[in-house]
C-alpha atoms as a PDB file:
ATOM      1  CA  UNK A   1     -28.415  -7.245  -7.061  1.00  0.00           C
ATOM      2  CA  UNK A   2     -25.008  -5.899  -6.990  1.00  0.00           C
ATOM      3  CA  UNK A   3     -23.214  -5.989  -3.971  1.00  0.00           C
ATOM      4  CA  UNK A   4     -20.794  -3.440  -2.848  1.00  0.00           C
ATOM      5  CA  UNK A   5     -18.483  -3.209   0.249  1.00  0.00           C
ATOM      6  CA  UNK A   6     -15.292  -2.132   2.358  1.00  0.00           C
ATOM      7  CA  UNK A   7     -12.704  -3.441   4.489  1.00  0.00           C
ATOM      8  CA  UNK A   8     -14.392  -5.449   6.785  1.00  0.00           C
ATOM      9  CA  UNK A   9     -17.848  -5.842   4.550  1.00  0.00           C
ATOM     10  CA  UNK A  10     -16.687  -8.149   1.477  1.00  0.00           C
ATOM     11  CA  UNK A  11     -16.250 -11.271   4.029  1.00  0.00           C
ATOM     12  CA  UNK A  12     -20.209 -10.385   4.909  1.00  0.00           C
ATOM     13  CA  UNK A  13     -20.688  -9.820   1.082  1.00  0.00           C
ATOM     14  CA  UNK A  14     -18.641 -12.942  -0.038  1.00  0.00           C
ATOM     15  CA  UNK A  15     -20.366 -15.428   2.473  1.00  0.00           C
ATOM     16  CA  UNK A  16     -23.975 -14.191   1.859  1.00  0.00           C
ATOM     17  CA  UNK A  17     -23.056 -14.807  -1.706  1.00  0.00           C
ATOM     18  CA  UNK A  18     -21.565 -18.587  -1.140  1.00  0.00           C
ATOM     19  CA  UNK A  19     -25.217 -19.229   1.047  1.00  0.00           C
ATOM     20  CA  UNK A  20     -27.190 -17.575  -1.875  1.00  0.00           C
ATOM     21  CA  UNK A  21     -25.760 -17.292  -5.651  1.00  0.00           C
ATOM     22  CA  UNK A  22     -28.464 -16.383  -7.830  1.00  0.00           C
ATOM     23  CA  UNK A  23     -29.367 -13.515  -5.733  1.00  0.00           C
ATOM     24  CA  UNK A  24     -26.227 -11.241  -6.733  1.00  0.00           C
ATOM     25  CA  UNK A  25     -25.440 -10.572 -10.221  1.00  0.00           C
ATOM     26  CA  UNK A  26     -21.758  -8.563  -9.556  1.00  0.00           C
ATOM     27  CA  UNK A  27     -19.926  -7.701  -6.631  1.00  0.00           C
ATOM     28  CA  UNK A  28     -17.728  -4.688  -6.059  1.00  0.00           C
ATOM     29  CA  UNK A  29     -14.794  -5.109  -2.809  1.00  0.00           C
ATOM     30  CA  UNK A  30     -13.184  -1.806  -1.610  1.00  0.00           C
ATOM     31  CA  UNK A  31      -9.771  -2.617   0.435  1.00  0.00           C
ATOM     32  CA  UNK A  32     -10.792  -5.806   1.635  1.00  0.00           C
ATOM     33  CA  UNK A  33      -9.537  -8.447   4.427  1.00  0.00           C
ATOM     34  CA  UNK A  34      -8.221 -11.384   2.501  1.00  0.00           C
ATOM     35  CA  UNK A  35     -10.168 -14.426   1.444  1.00  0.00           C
ATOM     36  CA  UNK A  36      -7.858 -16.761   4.321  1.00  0.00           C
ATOM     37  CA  UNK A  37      -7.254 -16.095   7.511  1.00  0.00           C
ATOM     38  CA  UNK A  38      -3.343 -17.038   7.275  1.00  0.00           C
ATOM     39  CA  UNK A  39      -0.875 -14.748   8.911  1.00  0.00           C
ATOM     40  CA  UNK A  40      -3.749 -11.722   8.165  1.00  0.00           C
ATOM     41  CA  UNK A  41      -3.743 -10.134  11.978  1.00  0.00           C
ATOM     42  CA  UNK A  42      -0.009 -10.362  12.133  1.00  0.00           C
ATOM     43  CA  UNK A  43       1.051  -9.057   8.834  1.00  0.00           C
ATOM     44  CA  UNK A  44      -1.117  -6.169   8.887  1.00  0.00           C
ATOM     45  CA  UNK A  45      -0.563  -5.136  12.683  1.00  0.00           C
ATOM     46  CA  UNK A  46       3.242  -5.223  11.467  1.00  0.00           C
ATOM     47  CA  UNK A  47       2.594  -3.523   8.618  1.00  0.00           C
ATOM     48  CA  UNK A  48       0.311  -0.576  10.691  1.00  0.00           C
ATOM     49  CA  UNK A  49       2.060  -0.367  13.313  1.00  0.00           C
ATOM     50  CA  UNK A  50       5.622   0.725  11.138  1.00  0.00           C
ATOM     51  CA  UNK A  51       3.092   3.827  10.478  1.00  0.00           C
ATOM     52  CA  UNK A  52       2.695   5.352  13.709  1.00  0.00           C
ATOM     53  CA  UNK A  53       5.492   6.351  16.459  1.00  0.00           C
ATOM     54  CA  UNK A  54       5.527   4.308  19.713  1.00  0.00           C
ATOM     55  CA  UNK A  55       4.173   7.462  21.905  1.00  0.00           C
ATOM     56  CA  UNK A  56       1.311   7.273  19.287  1.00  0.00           C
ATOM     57  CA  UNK A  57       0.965   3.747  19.249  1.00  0.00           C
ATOM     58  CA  UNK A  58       1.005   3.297  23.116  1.00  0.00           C
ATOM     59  CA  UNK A  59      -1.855   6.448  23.523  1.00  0.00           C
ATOM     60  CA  UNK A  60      -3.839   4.648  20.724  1.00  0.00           C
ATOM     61  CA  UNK A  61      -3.784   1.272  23.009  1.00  0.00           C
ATOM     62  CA  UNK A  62      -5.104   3.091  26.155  1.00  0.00           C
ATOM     63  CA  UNK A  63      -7.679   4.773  24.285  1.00  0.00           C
ATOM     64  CA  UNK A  64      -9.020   1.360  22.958  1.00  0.00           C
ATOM     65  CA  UNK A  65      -8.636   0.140  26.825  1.00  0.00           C
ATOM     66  CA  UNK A  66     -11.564   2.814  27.914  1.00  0.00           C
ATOM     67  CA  UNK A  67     -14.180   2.537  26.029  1.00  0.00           C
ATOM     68  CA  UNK A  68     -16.038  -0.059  27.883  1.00  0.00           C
ATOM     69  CA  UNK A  69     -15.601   2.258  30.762  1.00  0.00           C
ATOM     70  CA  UNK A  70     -15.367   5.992  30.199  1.00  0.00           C
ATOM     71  CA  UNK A  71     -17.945   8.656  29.811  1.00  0.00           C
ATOM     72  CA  UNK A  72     -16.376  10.515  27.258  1.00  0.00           C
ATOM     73  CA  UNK A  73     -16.937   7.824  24.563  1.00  0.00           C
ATOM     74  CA  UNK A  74     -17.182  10.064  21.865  1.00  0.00           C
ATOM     75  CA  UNK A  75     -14.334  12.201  22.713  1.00  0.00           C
ATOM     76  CA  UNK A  76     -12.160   8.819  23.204  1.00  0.00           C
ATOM     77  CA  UNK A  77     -12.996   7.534  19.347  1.00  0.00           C
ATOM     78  CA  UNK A  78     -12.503  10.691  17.575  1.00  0.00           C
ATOM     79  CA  UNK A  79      -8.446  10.768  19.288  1.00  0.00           C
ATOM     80  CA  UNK A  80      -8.361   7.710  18.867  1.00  0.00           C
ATOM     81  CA  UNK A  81      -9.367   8.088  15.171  1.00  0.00           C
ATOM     82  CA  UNK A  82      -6.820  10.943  14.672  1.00  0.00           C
ATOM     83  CA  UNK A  83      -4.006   8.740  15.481  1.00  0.00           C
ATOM     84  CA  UNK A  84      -4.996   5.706  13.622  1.00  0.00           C
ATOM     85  CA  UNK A  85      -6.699   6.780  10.429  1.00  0.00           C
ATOM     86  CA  UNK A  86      -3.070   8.557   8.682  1.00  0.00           C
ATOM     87  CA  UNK A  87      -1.271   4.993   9.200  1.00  0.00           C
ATOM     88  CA  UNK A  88      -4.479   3.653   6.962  1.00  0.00           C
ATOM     89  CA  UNK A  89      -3.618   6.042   4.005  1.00  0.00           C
ATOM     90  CA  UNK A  90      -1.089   6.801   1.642  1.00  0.00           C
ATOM     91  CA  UNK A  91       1.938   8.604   2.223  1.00  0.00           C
ATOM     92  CA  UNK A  92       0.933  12.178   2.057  1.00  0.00           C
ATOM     93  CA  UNK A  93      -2.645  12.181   2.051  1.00  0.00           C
ATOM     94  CA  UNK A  94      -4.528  13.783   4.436  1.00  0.00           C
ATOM     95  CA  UNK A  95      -6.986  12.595   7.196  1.00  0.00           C
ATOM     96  CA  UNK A  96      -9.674  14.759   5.445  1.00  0.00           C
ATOM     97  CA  UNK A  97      -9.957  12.636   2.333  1.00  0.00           C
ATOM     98  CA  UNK A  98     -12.149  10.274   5.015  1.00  0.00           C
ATOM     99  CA  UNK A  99     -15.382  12.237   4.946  1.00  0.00           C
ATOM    100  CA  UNK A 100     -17.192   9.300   7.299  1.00  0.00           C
ATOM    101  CA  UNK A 101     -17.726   9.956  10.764  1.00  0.00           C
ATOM    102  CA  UNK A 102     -16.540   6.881  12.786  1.00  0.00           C
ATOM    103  CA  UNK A 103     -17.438   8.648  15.490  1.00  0.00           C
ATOM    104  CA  UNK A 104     -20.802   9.634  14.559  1.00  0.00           C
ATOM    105  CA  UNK A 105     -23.159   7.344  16.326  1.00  0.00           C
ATOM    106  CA  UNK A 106     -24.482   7.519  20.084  1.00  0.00           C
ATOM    107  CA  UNK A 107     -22.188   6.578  22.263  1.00  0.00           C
ATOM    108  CA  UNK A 108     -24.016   3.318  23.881  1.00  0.00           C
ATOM    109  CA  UNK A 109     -23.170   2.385  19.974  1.00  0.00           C
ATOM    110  CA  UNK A 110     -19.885   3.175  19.672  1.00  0.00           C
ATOM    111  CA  UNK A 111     -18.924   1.528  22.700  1.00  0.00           C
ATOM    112  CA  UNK A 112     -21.054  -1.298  21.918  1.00  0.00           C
ATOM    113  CA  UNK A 113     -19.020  -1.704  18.863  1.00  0.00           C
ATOM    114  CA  UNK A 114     -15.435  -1.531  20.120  1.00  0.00           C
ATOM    115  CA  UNK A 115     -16.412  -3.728  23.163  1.00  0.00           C
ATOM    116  CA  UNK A 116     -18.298  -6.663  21.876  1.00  0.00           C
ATOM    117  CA  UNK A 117     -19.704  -6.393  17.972  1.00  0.00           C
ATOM    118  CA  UNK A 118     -16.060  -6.089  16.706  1.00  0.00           C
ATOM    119  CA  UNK A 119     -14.146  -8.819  19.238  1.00  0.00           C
ATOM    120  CA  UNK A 120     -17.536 -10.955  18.176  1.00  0.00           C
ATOM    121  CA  UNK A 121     -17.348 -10.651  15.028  1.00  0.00           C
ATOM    122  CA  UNK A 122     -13.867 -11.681  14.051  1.00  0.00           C
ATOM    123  CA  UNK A 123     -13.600 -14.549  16.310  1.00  0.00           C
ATOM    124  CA  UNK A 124     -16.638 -15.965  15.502  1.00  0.00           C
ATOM    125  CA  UNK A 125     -14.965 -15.975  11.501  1.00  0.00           C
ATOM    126  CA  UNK A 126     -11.768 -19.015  13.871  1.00  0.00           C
ATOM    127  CA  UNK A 127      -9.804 -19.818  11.078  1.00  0.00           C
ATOM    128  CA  UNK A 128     -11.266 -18.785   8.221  1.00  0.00           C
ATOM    129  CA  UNK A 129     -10.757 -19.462   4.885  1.00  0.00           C
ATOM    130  CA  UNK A 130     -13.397 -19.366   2.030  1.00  0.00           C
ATOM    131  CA  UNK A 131     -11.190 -20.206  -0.686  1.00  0.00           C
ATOM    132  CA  UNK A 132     -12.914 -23.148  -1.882  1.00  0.00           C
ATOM    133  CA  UNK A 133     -16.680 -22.084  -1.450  1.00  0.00           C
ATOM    134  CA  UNK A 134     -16.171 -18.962  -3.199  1.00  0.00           C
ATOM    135  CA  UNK A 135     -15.612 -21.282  -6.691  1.00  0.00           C
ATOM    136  CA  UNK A 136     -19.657 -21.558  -6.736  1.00  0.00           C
ATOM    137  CA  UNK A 137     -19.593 -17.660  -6.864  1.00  0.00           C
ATOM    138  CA  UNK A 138     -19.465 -17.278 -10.688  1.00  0.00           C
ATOM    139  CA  UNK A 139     -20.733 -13.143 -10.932  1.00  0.00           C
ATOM    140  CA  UNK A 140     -18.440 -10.662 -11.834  1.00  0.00           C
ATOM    141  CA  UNK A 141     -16.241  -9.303  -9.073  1.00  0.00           C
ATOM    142  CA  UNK A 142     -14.329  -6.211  -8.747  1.00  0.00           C
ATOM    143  CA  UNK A 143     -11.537  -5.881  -6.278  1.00  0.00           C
ATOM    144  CA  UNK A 144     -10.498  -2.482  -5.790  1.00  0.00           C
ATOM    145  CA  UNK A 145      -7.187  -2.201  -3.387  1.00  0.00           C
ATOM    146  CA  UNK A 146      -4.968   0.779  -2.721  1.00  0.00           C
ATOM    147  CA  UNK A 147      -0.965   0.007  -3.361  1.00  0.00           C
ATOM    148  CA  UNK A 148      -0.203   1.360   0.209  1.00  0.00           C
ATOM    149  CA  UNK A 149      -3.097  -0.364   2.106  1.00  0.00           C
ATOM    150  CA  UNK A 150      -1.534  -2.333   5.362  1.00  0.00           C
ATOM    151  CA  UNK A 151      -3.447  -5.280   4.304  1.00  0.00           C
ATOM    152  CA  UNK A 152      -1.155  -7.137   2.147  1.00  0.00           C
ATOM    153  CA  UNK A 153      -1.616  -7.116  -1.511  1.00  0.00           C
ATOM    154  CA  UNK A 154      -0.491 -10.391  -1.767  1.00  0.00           C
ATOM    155  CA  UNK A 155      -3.832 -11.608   0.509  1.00  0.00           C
ATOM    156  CA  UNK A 156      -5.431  -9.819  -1.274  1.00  0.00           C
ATOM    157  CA  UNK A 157      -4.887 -10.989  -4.469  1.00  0.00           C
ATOM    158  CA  UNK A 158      -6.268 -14.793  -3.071  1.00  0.00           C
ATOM    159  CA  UNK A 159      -9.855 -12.973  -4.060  1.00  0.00           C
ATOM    160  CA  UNK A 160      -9.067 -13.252  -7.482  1.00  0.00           C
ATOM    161  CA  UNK A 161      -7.510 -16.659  -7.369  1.00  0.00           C
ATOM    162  CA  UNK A 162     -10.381 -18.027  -5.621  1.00  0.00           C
ATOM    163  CA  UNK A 163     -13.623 -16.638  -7.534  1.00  0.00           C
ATOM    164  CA  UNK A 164     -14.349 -17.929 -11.267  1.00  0.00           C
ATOM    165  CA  UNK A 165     -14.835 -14.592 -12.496  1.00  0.00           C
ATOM    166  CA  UNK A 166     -13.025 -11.649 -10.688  1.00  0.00           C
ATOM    167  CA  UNK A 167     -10.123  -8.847 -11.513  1.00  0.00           C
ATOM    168  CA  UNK A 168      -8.013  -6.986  -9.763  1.00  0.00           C
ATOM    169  CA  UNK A 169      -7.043  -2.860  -9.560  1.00  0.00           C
ATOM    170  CA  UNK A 170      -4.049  -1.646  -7.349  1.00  0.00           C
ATOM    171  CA  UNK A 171      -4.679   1.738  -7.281  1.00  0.00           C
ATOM    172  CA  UNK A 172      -1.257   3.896  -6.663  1.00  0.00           C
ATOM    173  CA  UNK A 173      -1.421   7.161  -4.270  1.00  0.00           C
ATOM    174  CA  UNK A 174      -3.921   4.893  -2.369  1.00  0.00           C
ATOM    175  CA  UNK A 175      -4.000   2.640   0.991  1.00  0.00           C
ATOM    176  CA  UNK A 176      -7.366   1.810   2.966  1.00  0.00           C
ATOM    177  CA  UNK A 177      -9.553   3.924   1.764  1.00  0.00           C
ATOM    178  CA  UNK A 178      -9.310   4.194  -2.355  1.00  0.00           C
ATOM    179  CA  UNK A 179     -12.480   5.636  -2.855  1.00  0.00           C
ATOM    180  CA  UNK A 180     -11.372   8.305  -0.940  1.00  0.00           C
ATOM    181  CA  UNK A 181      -8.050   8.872  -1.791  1.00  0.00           C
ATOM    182  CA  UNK A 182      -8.363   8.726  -5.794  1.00  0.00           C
ATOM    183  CA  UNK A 183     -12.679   9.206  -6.493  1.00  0.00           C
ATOM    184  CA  UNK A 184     -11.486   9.620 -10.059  1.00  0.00           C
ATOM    185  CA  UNK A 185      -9.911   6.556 -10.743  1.00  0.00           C
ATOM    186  CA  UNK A 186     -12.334   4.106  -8.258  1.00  0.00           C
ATOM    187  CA  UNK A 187     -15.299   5.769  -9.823  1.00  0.00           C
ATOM    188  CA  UNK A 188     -14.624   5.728 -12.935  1.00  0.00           C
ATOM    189  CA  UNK A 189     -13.868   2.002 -12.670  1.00  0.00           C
ATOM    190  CA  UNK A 190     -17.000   1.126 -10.506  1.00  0.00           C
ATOM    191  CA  UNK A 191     -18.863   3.224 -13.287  1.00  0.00           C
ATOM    192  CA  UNK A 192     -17.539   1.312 -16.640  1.00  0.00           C
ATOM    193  CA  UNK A 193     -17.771  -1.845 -14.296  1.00  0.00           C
ATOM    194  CA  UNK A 194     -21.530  -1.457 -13.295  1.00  0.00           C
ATOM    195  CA  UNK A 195     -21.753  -0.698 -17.167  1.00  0.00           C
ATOM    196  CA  UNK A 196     -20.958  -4.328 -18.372  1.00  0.00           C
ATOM    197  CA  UNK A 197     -17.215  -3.768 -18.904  1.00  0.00           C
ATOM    198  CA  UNK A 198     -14.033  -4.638 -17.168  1.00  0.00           C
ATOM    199  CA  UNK A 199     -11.819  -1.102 -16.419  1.00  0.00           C
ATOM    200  CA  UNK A 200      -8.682  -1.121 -18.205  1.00  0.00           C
ATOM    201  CA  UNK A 201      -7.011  -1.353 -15.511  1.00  0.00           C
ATOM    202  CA  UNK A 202      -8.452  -4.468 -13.862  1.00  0.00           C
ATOM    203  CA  UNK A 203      -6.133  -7.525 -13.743  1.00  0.00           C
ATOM    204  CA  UNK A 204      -6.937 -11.028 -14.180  1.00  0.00           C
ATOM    205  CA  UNK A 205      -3.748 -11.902 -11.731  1.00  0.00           C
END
């Protein structure tokens, strides 16, 4: 099966395919977290936070600070959202390339989310670093990360170091959300890549 995921979902997609090999036969990454831990949280919080003003920073932070509590949980995301989904794209592209709802869900789910799936998540990952593990991964993988995304480029780049058989595209005009920002260029690429072929504009380094 091929694999496909964003942000968050390639360490789920990259560990599932350390534990089981010969079930995947590619795997596609969309703006991924890097393969090691390293100095991730800080150089991306630096990075995000350079995006937003400090009024809009601070409002963001007491937003985050109610949802275990308030009754508006809905209401809470979606400003939240409006504040910190322009720092996670490209210079002059607009929050409406991000047709997802974040905010979509009931709100015993959202809140569930913010207050103990995401904390849970992440630091049950400590330290990580899957460097190593990922050289029994031998399928074909396709990294796909925007030029402007806060997650360093650099980190992100360890993907292709660390898997046999992987290649990188830095899409330009992009940041978090590529797929978003330039469809023509990510789906084209996913398309000639699901097809057998690297993109032309996949690099080995």
């Amino acid at each position: 099966m091929t694999l496909l995921a964003h942000s968050f979902g390639p360490a789920i997609a990259a560990l599932y395919a350390i534990r089981y090999p010969d079930h995947v036969d590619r795997m596609i990454f969309l703006g991924p977290i890097p393969p090691k831990k390293g100095k991730f949280f800080e150089e991306f919080g630096k990075a995000l936070q350079s995006r937003v003003s400090d009024d809009s920073l601070k409002r963001a932070n007491e937003l985050q600070k109610t949802f275990a509590t308030t009754n508006e949980v809905s209401k809470v995301c979606r400003e939240y959202w409006s504040i910190m989904t322009p720092p996670r794209l490209a210079k002059g592209n607009p929050a409406s390339v991000v047709k997802s709802d974040m905010c979509g869900g009931p709100d015993d789910a959202i809140r569930y989310g913010w207050t103990k799936t995401n904390p849970t998540t992440f630091n049950s990952l400590g330290d990580w670093d899957w460097t190593k593990q990922l050289a029994r991964v031998k399928v074909p993988t396709l990294i796909i990360h925007g030029q402007e995304d806060a997650i360093p480029m650099s980190m992100v780049s360890e993907w292709v170091h660390a898997l046999p058989d992987a290649r990188i595209v830095r899409v330009a005009n992009a940041a978090h959300f590529p797929h978003a920002e330039q469809p023509a260029i990510v789906f084209s690429d996913i398309e000639t890549f699901l097809g057998g072929k690297w993109p032309a504009d996949a690099a080995t380094k």
